[in-house]
PDB file of N, CA and C in Angstrom:
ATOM      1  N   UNK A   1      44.511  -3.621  -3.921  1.00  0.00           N
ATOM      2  CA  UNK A   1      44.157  -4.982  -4.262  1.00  0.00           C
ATOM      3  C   UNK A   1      45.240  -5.907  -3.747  1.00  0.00           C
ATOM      4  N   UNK A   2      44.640  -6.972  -2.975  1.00  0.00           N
ATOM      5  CA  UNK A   2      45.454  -7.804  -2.389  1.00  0.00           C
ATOM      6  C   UNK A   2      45.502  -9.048  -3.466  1.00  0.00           C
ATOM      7  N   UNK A   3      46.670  -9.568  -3.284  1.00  0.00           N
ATOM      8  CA  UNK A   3      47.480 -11.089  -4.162  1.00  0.00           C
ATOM      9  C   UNK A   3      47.103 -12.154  -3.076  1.00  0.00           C
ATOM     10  N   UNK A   4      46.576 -13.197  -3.007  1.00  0.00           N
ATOM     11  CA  UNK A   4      45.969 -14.371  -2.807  1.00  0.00           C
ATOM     12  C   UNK A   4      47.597 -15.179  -2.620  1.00  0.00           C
ATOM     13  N   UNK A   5      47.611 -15.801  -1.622  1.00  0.00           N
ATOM     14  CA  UNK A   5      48.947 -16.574  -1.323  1.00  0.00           C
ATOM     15  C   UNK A   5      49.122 -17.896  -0.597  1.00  0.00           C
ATOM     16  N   UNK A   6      49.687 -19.253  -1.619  1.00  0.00           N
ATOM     17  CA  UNK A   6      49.544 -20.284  -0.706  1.00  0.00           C
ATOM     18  C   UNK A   6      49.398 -20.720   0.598  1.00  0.00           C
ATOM     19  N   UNK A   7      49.300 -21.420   0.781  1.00  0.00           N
ATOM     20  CA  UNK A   7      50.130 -22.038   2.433  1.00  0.00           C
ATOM     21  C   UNK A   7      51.795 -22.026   2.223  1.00  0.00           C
ATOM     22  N   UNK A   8      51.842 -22.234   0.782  1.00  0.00           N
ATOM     23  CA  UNK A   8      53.682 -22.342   0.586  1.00  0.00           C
ATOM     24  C   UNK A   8      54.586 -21.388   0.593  1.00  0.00           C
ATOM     25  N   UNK A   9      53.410 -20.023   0.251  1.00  0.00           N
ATOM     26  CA  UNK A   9      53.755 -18.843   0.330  1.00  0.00           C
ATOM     27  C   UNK A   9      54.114 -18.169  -0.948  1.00  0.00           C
ATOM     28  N   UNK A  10      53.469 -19.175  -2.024  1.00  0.00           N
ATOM     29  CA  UNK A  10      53.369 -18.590  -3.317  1.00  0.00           C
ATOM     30  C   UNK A  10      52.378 -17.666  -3.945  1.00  0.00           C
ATOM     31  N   UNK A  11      52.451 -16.870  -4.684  1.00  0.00           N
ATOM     32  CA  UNK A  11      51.597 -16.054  -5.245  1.00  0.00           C
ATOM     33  C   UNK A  11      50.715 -17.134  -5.925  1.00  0.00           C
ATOM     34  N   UNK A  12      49.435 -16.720  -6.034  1.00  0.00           N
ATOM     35  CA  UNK A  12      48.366 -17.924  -6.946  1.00  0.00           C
ATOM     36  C   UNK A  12      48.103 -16.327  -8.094  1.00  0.00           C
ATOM     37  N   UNK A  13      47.947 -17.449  -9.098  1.00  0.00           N
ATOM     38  CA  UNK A  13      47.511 -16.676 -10.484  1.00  0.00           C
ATOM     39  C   UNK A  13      46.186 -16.263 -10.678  1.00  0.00           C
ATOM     40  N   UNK A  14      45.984 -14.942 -10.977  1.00  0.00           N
ATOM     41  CA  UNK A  14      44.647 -14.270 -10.880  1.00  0.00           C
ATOM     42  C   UNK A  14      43.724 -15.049 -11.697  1.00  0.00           C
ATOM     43  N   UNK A  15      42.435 -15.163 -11.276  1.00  0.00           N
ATOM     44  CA  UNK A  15      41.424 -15.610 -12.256  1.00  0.00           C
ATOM     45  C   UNK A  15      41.487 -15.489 -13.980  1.00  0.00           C
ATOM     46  N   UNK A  16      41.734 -14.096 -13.964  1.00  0.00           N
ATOM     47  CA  UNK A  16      42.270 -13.888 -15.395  1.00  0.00           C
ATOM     48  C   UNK A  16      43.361 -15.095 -16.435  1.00  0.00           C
ATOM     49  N   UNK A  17      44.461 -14.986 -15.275  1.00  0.00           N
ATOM     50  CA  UNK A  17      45.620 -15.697 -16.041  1.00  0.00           C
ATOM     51  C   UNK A  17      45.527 -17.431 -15.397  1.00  0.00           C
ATOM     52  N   UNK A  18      44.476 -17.615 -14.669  1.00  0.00           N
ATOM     53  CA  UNK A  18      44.277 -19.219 -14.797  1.00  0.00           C
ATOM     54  C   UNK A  18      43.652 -19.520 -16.242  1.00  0.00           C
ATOM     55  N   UNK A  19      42.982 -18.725 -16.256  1.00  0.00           N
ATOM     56  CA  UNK A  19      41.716 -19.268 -17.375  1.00  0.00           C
ATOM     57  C   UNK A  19      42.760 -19.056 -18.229  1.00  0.00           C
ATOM     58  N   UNK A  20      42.846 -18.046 -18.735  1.00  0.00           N
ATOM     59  CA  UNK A  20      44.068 -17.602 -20.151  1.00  0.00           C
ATOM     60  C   UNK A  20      45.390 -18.843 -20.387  1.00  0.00           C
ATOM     61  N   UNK A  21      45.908 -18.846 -19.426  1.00  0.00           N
ATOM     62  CA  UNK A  21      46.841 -20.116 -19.162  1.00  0.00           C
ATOM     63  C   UNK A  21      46.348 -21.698 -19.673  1.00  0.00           C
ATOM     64  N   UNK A  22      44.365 -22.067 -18.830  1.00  0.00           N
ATOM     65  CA  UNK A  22      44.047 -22.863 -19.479  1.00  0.00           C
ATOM     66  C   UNK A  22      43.895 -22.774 -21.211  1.00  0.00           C
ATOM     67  N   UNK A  23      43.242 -21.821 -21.127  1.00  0.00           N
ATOM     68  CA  UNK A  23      42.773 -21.935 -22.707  1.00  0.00           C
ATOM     69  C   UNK A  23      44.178 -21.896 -23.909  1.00  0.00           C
ATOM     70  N   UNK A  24      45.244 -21.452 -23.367  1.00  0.00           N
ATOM     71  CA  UNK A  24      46.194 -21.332 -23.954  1.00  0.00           C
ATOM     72  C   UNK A  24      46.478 -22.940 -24.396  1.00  0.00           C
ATOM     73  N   UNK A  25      46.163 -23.503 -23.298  1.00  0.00           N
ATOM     74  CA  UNK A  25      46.698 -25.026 -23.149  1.00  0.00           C
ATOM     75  C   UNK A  25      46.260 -25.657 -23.952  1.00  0.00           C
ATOM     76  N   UNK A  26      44.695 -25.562 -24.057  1.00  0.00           N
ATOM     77  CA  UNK A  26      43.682 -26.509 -24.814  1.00  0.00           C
ATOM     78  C   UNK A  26      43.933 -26.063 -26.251  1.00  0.00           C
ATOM     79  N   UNK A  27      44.191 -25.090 -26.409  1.00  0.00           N
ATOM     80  CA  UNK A  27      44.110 -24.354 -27.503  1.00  0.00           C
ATOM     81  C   UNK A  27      45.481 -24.312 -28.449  1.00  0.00           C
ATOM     82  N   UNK A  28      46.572 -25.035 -27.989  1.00  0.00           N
ATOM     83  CA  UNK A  28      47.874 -24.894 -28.360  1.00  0.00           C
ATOM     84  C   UNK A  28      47.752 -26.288 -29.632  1.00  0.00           C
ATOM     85  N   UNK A  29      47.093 -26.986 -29.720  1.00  0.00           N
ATOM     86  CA  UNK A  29      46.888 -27.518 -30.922  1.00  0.00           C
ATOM     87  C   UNK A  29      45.911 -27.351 -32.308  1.00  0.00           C
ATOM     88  N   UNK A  30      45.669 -25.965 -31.760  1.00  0.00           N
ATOM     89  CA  UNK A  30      44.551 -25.513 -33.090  1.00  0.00           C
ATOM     90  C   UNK A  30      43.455 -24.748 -32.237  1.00  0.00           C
ATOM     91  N   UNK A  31      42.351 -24.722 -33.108  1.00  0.00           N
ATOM     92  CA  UNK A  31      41.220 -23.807 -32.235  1.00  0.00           C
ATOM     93  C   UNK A  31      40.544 -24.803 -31.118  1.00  0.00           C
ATOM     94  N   UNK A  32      39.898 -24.133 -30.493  1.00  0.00           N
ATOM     95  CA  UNK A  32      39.048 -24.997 -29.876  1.00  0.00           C
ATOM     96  C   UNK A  32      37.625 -23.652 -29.381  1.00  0.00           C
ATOM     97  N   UNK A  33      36.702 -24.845 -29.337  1.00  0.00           N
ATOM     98  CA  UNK A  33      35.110 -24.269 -29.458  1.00  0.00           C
ATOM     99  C   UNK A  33      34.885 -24.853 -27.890  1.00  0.00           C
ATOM    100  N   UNK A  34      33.769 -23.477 -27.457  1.00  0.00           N
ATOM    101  CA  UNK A  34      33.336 -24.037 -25.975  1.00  0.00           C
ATOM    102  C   UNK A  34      32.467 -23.147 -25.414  1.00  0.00           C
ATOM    103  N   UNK A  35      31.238 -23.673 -24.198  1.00  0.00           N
ATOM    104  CA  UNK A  35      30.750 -23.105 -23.643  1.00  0.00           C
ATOM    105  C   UNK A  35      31.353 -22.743 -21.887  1.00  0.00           C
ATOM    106  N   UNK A  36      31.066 -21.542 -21.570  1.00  0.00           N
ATOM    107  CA  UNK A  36      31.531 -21.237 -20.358  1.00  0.00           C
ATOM    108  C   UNK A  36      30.933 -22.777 -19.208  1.00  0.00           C
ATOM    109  N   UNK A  37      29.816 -22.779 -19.312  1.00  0.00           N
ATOM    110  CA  UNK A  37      29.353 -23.602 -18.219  1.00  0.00           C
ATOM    111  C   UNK A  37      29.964 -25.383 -18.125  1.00  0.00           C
ATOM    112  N   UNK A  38      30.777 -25.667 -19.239  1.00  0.00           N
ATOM    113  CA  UNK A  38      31.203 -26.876 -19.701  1.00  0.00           C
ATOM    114  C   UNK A  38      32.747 -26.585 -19.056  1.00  0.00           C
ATOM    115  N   UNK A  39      33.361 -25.276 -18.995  1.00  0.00           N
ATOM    116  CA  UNK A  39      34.784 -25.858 -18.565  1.00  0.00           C
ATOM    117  C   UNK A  39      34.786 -25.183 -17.311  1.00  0.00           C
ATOM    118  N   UNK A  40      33.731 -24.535 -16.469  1.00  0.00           N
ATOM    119  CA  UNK A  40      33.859 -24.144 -15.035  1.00  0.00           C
ATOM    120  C   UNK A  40      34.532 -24.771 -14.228  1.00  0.00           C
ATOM    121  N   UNK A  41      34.046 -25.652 -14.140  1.00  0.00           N
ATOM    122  CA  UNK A  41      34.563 -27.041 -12.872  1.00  0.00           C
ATOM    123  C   UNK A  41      36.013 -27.412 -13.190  1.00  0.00           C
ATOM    124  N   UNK A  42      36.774 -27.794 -14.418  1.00  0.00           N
ATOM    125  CA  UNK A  42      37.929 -27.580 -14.768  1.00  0.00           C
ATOM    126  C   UNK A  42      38.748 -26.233 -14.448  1.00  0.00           C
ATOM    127  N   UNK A  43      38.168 -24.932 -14.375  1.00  0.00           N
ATOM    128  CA  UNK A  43      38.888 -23.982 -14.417  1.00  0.00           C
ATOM    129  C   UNK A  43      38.808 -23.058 -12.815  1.00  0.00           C
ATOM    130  N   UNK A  44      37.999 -23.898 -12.023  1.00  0.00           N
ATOM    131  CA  UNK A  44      37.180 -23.236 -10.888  1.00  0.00           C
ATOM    132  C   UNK A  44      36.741 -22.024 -11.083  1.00  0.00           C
ATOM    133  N   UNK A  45      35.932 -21.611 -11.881  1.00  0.00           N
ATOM    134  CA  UNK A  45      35.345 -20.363 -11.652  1.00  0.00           C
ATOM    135  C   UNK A  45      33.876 -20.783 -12.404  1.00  0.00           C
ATOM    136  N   UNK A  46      32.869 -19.689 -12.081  1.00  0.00           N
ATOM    137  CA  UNK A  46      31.501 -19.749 -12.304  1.00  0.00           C
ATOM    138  C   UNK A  46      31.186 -19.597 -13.755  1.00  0.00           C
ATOM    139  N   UNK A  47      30.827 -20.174 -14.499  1.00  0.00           N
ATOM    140  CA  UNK A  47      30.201 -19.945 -15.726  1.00  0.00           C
ATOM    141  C   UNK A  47      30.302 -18.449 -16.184  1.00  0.00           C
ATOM    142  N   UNK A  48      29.367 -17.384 -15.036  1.00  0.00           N
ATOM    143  CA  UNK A  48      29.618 -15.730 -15.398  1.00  0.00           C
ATOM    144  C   UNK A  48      30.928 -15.612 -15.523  1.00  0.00           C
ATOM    145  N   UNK A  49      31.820 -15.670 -14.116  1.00  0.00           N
ATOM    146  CA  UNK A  49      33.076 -15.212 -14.552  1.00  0.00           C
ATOM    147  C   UNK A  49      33.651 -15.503 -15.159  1.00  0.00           C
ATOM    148  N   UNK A  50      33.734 -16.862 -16.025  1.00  0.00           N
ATOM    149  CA  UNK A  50      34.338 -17.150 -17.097  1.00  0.00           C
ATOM    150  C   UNK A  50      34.133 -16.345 -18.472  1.00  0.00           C
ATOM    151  N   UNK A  51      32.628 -15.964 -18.562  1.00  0.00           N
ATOM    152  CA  UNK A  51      32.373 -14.772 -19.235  1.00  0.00           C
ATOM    153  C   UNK A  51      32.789 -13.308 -19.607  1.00  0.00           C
ATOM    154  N   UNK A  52      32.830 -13.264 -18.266  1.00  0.00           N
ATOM    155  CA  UNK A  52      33.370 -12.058 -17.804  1.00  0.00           C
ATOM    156  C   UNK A  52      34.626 -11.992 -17.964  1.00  0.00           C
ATOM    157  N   UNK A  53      35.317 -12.469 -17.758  1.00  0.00           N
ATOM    158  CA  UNK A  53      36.849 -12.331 -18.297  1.00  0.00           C
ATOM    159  C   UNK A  53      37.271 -12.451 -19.483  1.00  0.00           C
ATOM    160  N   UNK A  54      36.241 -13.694 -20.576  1.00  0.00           N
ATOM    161  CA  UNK A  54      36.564 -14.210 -21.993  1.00  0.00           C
ATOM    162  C   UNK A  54      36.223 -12.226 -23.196  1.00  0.00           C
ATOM    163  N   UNK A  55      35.195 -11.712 -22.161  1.00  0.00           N
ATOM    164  CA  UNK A  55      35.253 -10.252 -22.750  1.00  0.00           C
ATOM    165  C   UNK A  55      36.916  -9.574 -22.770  1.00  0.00           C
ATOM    166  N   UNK A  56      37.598  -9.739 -21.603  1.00  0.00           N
ATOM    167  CA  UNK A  56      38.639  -8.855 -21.136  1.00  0.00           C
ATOM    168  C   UNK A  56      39.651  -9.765 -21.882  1.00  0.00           C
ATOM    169  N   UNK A  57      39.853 -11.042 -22.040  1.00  0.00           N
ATOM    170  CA  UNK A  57      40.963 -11.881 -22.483  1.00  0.00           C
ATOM    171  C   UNK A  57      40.634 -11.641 -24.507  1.00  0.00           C
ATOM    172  N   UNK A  58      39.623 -11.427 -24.816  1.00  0.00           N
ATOM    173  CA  UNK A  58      39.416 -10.383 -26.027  1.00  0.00           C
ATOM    174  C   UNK A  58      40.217  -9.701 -26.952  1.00  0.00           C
ATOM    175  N   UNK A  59      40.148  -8.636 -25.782  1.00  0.00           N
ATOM    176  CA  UNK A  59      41.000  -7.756 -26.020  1.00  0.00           C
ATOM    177  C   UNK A  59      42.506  -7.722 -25.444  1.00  0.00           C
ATOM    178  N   UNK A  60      42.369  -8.129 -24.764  1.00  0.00           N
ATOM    179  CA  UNK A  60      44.133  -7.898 -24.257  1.00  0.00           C
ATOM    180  C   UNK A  60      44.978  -9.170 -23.845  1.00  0.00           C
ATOM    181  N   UNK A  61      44.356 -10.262 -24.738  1.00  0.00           N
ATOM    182  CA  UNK A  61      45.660 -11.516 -24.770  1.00  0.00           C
ATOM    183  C   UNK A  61      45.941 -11.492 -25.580  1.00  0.00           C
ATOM    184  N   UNK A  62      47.363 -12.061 -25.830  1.00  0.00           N
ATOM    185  CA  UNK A  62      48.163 -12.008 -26.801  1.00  0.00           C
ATOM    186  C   UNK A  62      49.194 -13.254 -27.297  1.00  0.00           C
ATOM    187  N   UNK A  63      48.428 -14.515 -26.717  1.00  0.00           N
ATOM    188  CA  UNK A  63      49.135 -15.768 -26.546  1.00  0.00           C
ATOM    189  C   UNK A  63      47.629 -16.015 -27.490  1.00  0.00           C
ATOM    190  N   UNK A  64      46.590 -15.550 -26.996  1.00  0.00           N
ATOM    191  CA  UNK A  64      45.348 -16.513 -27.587  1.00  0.00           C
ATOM    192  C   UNK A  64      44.750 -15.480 -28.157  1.00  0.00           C
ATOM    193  N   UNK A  65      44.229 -15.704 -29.701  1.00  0.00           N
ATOM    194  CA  UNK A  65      42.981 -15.283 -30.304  1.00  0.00           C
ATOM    195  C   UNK A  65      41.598 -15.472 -29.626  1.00  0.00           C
ATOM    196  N   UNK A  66      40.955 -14.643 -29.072  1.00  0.00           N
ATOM    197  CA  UNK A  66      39.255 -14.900 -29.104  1.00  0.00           C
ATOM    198  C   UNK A  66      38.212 -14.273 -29.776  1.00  0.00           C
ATOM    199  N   UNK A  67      37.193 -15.236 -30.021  1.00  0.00           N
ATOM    200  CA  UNK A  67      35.843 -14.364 -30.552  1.00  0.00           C
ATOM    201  C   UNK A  67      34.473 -15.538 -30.212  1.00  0.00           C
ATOM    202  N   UNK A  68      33.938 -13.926 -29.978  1.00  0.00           N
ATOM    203  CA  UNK A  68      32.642 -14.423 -29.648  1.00  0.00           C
ATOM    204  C   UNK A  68      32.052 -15.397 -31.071  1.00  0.00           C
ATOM    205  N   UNK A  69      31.763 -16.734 -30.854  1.00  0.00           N
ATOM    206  CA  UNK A  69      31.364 -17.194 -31.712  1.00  0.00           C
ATOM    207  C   UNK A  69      29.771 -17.166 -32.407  1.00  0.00           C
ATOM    208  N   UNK A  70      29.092 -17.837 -31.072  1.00  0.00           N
ATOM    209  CA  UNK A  70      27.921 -18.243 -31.412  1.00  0.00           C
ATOM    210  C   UNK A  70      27.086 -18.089 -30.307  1.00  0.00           C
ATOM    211  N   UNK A  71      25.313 -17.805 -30.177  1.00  0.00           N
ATOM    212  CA  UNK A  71      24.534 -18.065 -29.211  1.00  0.00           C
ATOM    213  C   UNK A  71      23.594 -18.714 -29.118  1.00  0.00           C
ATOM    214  N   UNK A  72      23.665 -20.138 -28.797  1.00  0.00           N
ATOM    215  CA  UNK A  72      22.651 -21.035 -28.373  1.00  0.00           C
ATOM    216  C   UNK A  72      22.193 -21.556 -26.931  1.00  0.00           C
ATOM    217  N   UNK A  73      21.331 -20.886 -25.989  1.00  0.00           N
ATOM    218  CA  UNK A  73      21.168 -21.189 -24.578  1.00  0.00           C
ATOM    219  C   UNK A  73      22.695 -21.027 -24.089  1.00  0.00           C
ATOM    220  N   UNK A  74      23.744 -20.752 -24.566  1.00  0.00           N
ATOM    221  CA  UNK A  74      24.863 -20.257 -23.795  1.00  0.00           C
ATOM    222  C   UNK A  74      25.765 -19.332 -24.675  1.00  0.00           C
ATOM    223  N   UNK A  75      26.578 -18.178 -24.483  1.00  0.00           N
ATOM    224  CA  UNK A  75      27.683 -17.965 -25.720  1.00  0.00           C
ATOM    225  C   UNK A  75      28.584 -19.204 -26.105  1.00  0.00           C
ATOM    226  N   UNK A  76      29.066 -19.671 -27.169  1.00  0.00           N
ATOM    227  CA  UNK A  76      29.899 -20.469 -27.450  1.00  0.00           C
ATOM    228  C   UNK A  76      31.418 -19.317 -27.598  1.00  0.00           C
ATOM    229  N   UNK A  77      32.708 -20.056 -27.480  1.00  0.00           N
ATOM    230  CA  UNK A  77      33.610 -18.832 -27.734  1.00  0.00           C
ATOM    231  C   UNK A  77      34.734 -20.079 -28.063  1.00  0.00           C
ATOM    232  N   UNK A  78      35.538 -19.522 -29.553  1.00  0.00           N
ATOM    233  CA  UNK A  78      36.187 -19.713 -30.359  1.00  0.00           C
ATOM    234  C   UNK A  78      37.489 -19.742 -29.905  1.00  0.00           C
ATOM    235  N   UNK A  79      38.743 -20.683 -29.697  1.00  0.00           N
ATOM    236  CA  UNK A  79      40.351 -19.635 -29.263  1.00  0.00           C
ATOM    237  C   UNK A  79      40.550 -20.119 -29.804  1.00  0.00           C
ATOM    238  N   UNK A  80      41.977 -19.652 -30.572  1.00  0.00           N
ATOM    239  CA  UNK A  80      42.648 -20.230 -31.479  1.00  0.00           C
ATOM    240  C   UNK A  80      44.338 -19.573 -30.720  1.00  0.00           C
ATOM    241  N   UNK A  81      46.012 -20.257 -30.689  1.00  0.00           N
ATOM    242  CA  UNK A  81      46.441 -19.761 -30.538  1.00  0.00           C
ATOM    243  C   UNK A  81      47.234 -18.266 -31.805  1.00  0.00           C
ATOM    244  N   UNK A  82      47.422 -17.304 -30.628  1.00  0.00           N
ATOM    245  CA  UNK A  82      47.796 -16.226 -31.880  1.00  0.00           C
ATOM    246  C   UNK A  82      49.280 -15.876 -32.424  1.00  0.00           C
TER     247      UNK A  82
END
């Protein structure tokens, strides 16, 4: 697996740890509630993969609490910091 690298010649942060990083952010004043398809465009990634990772950031973050909250026409998902 190859690492993704500026023009500056910096390492860029895996999909994983953008999102985690965001949500850490939003989330550093209490919980916060959300649908994948609402913070895509903020986080550049697709609605799925935001999914797809909020499974994996689950279980193995440790800056942020998650849980699956709720399902209405989208999952809603809960962070709180931990």
């Amino acid at each position: 697996m190859s690492a993704t690298v500026t023009p500056s010649g910096e390492e860029e942060p895996s999909k994983e740890e953008r999102l985690k990083s965001f949500l850490a952010e939003k989330a550093a004043d209490g919980e916060m509630y959300f649908k994948s398809k609402f913070i895509a465009d903020e986080v550049g990634l697709s609605p799925k993969e935001i999914g797809a990772l909020m499974v994996k950031l689950k279980d193995s973050a440790s800056e942020i609490e998650v849980e699956k909250w709720s399902y209405t026409s989208a999952t809603t998902w809960r962070v709180e910091p931990a």
